[in-house]
PDB file of N, CA and C in Angstrom:
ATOM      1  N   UNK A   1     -31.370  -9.639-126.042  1.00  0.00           N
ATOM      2  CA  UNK A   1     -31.188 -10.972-126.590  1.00  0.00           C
ATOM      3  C   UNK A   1     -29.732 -11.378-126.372  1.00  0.00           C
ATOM      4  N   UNK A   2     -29.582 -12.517-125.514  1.00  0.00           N
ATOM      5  CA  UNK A   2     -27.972 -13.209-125.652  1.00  0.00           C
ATOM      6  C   UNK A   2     -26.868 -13.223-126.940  1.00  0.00           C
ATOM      7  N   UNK A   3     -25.992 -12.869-127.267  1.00  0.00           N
ATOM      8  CA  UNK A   3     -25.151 -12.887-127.777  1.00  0.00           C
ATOM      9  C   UNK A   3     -24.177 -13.872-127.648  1.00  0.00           C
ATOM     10  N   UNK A   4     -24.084 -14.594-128.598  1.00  0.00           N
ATOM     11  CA  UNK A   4     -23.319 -15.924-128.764  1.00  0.00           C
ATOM     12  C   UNK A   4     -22.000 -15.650-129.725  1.00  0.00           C
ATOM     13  N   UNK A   5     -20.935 -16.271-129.514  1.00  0.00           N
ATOM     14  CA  UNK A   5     -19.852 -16.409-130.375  1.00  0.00           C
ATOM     15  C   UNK A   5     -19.284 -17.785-130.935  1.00  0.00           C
ATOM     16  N   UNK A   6     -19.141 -18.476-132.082  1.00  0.00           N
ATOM     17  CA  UNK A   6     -19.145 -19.792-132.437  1.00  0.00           C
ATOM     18  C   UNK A   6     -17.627 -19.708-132.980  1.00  0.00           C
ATOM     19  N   UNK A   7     -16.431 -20.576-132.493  1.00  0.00           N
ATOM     20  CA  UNK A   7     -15.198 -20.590-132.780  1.00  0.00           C
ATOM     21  C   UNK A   7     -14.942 -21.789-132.746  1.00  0.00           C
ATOM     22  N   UNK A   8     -14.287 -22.159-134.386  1.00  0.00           N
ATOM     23  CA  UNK A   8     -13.832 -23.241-134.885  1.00  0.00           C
ATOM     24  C   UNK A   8     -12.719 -23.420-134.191  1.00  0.00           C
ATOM     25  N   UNK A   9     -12.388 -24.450-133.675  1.00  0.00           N
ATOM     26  CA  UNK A   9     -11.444 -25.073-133.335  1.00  0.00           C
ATOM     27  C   UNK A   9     -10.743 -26.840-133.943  1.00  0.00           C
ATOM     28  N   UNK A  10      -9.487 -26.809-133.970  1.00  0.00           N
ATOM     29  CA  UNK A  10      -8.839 -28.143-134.499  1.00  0.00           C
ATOM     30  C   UNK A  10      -7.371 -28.328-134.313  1.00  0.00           C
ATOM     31  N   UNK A  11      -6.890 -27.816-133.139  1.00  0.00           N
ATOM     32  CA  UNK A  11      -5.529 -27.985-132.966  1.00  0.00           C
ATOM     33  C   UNK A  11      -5.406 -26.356-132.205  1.00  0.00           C
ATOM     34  N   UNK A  12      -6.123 -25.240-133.186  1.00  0.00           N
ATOM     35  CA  UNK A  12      -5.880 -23.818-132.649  1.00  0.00           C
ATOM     36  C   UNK A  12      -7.524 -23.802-132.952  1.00  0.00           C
ATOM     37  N   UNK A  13      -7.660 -22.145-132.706  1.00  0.00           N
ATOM     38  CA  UNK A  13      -8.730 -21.732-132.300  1.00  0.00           C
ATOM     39  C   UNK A  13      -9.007 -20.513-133.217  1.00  0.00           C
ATOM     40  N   UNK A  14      -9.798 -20.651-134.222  1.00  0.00           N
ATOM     41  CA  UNK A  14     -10.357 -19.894-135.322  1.00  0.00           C
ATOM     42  C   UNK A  14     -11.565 -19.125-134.337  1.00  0.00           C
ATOM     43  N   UNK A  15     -11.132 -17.895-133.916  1.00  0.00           N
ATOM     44  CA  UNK A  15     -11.956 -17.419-133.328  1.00  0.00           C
ATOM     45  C   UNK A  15     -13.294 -16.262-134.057  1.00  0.00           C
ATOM     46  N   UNK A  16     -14.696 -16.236-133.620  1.00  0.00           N
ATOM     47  CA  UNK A  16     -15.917 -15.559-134.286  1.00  0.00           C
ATOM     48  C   UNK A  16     -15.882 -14.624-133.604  1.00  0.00           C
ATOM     49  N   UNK A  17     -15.014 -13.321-134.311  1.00  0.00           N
ATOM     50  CA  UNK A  17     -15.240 -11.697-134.073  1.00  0.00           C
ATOM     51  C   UNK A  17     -16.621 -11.175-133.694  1.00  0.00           C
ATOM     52  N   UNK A  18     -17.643 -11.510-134.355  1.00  0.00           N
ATOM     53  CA  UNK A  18     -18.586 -11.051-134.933  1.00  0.00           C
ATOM     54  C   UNK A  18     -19.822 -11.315-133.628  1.00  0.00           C
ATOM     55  N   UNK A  19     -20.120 -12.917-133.822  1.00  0.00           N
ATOM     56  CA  UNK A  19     -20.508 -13.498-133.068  1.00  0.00           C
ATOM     57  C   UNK A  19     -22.198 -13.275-133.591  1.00  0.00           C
ATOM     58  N   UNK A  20     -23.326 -13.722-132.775  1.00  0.00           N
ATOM     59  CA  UNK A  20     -24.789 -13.576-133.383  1.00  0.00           C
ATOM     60  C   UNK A  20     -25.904 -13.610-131.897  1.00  0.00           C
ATOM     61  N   UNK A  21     -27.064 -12.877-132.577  1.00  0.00           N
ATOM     62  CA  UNK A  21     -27.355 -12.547-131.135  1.00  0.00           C
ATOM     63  C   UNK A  21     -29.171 -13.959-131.499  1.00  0.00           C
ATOM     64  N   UNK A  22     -28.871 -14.708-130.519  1.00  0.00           N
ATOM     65  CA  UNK A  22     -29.969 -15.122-130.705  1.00  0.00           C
ATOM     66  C   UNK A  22     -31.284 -15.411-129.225  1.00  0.00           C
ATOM     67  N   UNK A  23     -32.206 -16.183-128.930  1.00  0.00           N
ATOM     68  CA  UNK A  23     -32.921 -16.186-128.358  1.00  0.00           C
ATOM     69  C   UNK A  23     -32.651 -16.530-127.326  1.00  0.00           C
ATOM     70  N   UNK A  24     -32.045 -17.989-127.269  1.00  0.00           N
ATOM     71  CA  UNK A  24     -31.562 -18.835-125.748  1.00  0.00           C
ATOM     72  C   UNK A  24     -30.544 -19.485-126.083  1.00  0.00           C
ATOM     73  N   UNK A  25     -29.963 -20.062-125.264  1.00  0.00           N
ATOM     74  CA  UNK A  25     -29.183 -21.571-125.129  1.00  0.00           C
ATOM     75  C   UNK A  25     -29.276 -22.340-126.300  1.00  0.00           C
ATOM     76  N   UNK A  26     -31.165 -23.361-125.981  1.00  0.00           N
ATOM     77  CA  UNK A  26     -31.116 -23.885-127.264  1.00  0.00           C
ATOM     78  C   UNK A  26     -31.215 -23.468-128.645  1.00  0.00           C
ATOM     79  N   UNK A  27     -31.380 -22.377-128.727  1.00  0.00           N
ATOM     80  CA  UNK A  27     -31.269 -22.102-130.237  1.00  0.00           C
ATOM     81  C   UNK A  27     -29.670 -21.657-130.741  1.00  0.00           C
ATOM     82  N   UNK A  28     -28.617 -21.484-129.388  1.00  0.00           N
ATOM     83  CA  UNK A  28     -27.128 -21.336-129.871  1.00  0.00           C
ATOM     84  C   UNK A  28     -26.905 -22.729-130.187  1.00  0.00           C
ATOM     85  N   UNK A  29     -27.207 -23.895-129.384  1.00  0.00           N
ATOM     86  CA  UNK A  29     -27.220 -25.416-129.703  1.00  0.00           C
ATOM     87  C   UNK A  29     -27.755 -25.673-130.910  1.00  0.00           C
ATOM     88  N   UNK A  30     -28.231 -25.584-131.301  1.00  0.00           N
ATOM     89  CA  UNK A  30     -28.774 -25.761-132.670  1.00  0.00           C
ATOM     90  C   UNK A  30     -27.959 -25.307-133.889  1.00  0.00           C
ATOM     91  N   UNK A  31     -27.606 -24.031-133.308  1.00  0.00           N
ATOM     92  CA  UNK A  31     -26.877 -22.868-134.772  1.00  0.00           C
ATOM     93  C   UNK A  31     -25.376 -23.742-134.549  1.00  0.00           C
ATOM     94  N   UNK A  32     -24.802 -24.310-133.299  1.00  0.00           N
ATOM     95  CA  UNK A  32     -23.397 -24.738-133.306  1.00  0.00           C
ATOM     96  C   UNK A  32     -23.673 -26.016-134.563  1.00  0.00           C
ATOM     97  N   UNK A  33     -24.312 -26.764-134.002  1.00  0.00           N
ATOM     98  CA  UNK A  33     -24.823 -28.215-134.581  1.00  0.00           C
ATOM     99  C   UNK A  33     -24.716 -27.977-136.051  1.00  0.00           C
ATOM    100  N   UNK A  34     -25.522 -26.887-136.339  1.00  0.00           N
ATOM    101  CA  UNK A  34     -25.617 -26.281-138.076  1.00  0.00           C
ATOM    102  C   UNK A  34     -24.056 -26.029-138.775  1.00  0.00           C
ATOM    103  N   UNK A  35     -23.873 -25.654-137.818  1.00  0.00           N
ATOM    104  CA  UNK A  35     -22.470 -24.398-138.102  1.00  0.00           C
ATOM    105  C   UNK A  35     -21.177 -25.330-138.400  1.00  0.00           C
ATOM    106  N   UNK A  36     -21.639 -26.440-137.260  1.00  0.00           N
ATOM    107  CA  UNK A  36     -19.968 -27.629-137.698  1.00  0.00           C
ATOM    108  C   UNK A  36     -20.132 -28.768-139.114  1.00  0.00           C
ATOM    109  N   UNK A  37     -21.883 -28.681-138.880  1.00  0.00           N
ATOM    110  CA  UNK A  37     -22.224 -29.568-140.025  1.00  0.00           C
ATOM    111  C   UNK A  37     -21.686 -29.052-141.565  1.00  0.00           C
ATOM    112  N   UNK A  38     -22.305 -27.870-141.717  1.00  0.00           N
ATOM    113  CA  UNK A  38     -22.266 -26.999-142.770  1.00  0.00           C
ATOM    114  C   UNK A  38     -20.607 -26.724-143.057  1.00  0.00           C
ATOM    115  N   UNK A  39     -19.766 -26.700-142.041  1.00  0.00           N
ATOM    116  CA  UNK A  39     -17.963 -26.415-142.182  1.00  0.00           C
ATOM    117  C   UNK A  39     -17.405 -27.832-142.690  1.00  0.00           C
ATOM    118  N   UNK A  40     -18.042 -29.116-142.141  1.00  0.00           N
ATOM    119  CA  UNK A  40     -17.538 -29.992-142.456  1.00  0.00           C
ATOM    120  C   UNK A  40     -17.949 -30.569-143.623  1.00  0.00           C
ATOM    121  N   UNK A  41     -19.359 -29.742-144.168  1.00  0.00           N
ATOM    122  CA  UNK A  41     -19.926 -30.494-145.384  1.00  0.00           C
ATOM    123  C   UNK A  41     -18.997 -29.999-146.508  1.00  0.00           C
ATOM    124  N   UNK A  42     -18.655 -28.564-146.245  1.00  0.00           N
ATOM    125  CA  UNK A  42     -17.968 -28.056-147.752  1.00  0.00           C
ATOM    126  C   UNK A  42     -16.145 -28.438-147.775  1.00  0.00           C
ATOM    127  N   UNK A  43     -16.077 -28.932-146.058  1.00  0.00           N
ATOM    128  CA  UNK A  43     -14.670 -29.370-145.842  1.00  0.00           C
ATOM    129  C   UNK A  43     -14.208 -30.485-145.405  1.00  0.00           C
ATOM    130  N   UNK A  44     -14.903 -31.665-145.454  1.00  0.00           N
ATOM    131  CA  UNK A  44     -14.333 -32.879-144.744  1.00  0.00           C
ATOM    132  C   UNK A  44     -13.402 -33.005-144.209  1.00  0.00           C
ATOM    133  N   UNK A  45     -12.205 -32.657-145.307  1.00  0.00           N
ATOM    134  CA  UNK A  45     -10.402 -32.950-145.037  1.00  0.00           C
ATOM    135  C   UNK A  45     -10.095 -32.113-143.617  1.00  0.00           C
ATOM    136  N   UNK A  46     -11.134 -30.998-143.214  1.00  0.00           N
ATOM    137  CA  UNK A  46     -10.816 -30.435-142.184  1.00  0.00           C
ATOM    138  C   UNK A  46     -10.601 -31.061-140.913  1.00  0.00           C
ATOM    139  N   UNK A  47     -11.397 -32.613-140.960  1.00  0.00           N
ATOM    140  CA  UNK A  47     -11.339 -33.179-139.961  1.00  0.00           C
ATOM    141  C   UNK A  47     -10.233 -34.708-139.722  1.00  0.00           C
ATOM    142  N   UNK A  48      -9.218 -34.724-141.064  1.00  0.00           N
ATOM    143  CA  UNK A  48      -8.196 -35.617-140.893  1.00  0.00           C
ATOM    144  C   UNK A  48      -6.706 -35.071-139.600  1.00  0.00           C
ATOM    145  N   UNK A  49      -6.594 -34.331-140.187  1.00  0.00           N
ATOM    146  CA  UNK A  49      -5.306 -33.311-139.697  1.00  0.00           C
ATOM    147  C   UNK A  49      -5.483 -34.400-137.791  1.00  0.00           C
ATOM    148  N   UNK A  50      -6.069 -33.617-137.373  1.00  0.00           N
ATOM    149  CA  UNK A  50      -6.080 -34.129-135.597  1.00  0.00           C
ATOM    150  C   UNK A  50      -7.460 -34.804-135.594  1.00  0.00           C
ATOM    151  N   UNK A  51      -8.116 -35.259-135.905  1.00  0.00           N
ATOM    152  CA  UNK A  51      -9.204 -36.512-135.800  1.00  0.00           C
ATOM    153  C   UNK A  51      -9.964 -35.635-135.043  1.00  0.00           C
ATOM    154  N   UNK A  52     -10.132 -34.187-134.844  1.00  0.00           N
ATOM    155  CA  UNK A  52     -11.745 -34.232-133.774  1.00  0.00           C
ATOM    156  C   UNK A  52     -11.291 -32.441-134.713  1.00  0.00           C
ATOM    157  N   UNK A  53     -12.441 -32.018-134.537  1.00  0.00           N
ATOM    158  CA  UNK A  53     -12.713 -30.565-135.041  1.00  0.00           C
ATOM    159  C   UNK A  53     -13.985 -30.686-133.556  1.00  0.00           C
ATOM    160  N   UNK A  54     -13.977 -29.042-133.687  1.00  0.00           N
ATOM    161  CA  UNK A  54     -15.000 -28.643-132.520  1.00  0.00           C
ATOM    162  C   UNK A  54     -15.924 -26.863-132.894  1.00  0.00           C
ATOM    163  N   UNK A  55     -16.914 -26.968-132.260  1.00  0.00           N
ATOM    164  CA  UNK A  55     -16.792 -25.863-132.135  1.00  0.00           C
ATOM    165  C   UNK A  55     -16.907 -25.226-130.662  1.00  0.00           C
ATOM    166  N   UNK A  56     -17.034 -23.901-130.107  1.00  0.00           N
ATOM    167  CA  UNK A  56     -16.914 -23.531-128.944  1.00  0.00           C
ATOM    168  C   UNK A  56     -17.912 -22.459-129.188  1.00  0.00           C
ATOM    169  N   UNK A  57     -18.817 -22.688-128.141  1.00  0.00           N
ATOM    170  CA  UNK A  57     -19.876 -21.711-128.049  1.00  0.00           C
ATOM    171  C   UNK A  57     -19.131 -20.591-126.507  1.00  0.00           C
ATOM    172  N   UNK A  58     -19.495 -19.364-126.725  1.00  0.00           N
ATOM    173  CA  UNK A  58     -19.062 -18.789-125.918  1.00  0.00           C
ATOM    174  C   UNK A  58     -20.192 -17.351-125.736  1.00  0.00           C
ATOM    175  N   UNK A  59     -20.014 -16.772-124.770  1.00  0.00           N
ATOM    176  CA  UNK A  59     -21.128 -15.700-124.394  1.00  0.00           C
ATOM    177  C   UNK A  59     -20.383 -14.438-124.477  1.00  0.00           C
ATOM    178  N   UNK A  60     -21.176 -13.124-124.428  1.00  0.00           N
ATOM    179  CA  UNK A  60     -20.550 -12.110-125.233  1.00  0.00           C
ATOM    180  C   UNK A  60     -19.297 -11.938-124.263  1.00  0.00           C
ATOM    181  N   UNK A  61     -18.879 -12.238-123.325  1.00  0.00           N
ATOM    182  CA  UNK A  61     -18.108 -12.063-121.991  1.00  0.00           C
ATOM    183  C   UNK A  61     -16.778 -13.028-122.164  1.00  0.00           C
ATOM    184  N   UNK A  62     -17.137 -14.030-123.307  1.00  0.00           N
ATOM    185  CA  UNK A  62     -16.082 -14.846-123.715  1.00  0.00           C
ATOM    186  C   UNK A  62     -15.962 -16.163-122.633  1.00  0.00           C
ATOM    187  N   UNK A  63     -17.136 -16.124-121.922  1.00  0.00           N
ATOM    188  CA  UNK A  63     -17.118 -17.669-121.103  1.00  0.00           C
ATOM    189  C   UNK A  63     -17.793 -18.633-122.098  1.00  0.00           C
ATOM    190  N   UNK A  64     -17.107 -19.894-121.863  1.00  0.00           N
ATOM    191  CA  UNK A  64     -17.342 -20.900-122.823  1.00  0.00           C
ATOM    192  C   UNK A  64     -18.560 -21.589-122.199  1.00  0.00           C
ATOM    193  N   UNK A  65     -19.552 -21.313-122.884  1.00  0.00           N
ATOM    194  CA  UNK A  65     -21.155 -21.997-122.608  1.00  0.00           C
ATOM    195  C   UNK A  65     -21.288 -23.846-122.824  1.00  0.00           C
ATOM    196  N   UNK A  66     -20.754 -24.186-124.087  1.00  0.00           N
ATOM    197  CA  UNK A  66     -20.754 -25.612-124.492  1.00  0.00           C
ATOM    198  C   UNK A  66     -20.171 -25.781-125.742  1.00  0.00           C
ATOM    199  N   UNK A  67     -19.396 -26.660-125.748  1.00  0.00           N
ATOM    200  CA  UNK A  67     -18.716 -27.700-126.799  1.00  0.00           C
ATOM    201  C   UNK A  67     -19.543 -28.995-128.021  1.00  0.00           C
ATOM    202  N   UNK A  68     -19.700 -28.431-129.184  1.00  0.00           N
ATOM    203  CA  UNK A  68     -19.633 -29.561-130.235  1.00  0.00           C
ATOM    204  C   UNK A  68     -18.774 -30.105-130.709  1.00  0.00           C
ATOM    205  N   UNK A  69     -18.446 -31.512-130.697  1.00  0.00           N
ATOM    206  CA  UNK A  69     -17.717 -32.153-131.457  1.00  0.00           C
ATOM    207  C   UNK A  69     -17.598 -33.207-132.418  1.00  0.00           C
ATOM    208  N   UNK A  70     -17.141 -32.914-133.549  1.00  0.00           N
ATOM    209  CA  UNK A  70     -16.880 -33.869-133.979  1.00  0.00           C
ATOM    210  C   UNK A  70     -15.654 -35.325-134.216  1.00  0.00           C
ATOM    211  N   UNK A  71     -15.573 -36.189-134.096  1.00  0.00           N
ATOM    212  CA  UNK A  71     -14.061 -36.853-134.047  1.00  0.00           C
ATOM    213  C   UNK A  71     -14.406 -37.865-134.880  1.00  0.00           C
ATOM    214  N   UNK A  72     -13.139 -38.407-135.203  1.00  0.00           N
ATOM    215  CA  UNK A  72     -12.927 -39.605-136.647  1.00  0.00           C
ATOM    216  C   UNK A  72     -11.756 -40.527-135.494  1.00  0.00           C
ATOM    217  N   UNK A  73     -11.988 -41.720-135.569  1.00  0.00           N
ATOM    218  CA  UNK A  73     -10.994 -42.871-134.963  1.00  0.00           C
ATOM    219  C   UNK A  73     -10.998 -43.861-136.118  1.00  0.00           C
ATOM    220  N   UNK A  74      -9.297 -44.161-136.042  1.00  0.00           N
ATOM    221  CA  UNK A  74      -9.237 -45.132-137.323  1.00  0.00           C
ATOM    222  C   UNK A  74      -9.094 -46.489-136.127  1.00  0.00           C
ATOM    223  N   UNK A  75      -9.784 -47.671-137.093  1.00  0.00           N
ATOM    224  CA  UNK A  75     -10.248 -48.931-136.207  1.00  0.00           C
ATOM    225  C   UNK A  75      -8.987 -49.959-136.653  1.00  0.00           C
ATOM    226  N   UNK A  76      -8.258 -50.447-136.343  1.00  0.00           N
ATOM    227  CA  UNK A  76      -7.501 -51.450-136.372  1.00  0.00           C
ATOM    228  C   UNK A  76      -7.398 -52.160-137.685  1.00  0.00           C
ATOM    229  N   UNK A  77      -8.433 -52.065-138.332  1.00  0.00           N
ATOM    230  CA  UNK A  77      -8.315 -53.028-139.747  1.00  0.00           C
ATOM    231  C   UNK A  77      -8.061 -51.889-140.611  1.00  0.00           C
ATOM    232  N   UNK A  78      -7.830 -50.480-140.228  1.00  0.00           N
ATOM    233  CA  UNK A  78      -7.403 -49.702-141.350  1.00  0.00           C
ATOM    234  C   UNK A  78      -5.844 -49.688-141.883  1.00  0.00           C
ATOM    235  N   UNK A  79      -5.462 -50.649-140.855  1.00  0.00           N
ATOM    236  CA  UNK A  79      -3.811 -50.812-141.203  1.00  0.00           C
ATOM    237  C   UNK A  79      -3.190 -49.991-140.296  1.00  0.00           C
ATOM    238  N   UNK A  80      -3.638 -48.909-139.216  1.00  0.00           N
ATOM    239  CA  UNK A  80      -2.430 -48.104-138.452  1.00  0.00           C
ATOM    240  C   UNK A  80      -2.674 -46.693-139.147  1.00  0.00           C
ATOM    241  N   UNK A  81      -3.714 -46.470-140.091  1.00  0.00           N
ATOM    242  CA  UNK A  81      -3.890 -45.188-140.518  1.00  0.00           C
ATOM    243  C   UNK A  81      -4.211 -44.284-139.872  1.00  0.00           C
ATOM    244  N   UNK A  82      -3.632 -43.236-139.457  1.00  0.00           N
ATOM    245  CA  UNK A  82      -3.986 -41.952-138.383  1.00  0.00           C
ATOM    246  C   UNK A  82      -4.521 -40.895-139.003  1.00  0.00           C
ATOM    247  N   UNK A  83      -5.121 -40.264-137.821  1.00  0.00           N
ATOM    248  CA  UNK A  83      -6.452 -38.967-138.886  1.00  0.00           C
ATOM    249  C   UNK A  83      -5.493 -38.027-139.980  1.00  0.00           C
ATOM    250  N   UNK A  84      -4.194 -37.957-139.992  1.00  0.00           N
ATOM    251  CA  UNK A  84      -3.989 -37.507-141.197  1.00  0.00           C
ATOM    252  C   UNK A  84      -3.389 -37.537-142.297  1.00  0.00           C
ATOM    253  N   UNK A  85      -3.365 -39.267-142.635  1.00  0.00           N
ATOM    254  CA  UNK A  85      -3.543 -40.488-143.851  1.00  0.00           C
ATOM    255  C   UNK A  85      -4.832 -39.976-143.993  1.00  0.00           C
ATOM    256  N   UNK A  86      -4.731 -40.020-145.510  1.00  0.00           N
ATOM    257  CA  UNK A  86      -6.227 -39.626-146.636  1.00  0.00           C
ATOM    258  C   UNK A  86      -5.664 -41.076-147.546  1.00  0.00           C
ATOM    259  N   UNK A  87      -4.826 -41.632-147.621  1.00  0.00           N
ATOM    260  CA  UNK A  87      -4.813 -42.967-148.459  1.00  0.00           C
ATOM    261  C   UNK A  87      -5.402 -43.962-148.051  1.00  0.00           C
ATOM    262  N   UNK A  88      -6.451 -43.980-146.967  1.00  0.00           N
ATOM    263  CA  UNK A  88      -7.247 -45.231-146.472  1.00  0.00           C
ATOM    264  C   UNK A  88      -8.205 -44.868-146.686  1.00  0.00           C
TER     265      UNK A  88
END
C-alpha cells in the first residue's frame, strides 16, 4: 500500500515524520482536503500570518505528489488590510 506524507506548510514547512499508508492517489486527495480543513477549523488565525496555508502531499521517497491550498485575499473595501490585520 502507498505511503503518503502530509506537511503543513505557511511560510516554512511543518513537516509529517510519520506519514500514513493508504490505498491510492485519490484517497491521499481526500485525507489532504480533510487534513487542511480540520487544521484550519480548530485554527483559522493560522491562515492570516501569509494569506495562503497549504498542504504538501509527498510519497514515501519524499517526491511531492500534489498541493492543497488554501488562500485569503483582502478586497479593496477592506481598507488596505493584509492577511495579518485580524482588526478587519
Amino acid at each position: 500500500m502507498p505511503h503518503y506524507h502530509f506537511n503543513l506548510a505557511d511560510g516554512s514547512i511543518d513537516a509529517d515524520p510519520d506519514g500514513v499508508d493508504l490505498p491510492d492517489l485519490i484517497h491521499a486527495r481526500i485525507e489532504a482536503v480533510r487534513y487542511l480543513a480540520a487544521t484550519l477549523s480548530d485554527r483559522p488565525d493560522m491562515l492570516w500570518p501569509h494569506g495562503e496555508y497549504r498542504v504538501e502531499v509527498t510519497d514515501s521517497k519524499g517526491l511531492l505528489l500534489f498541493v492543497v491550498t488554501m488562500s485569503m485575499l483582502d478586497a479593496p473595501a477592506t481598507g488596505g488590510a493584509g492577511p495579518g490585520d485580524l482588526r478587519h
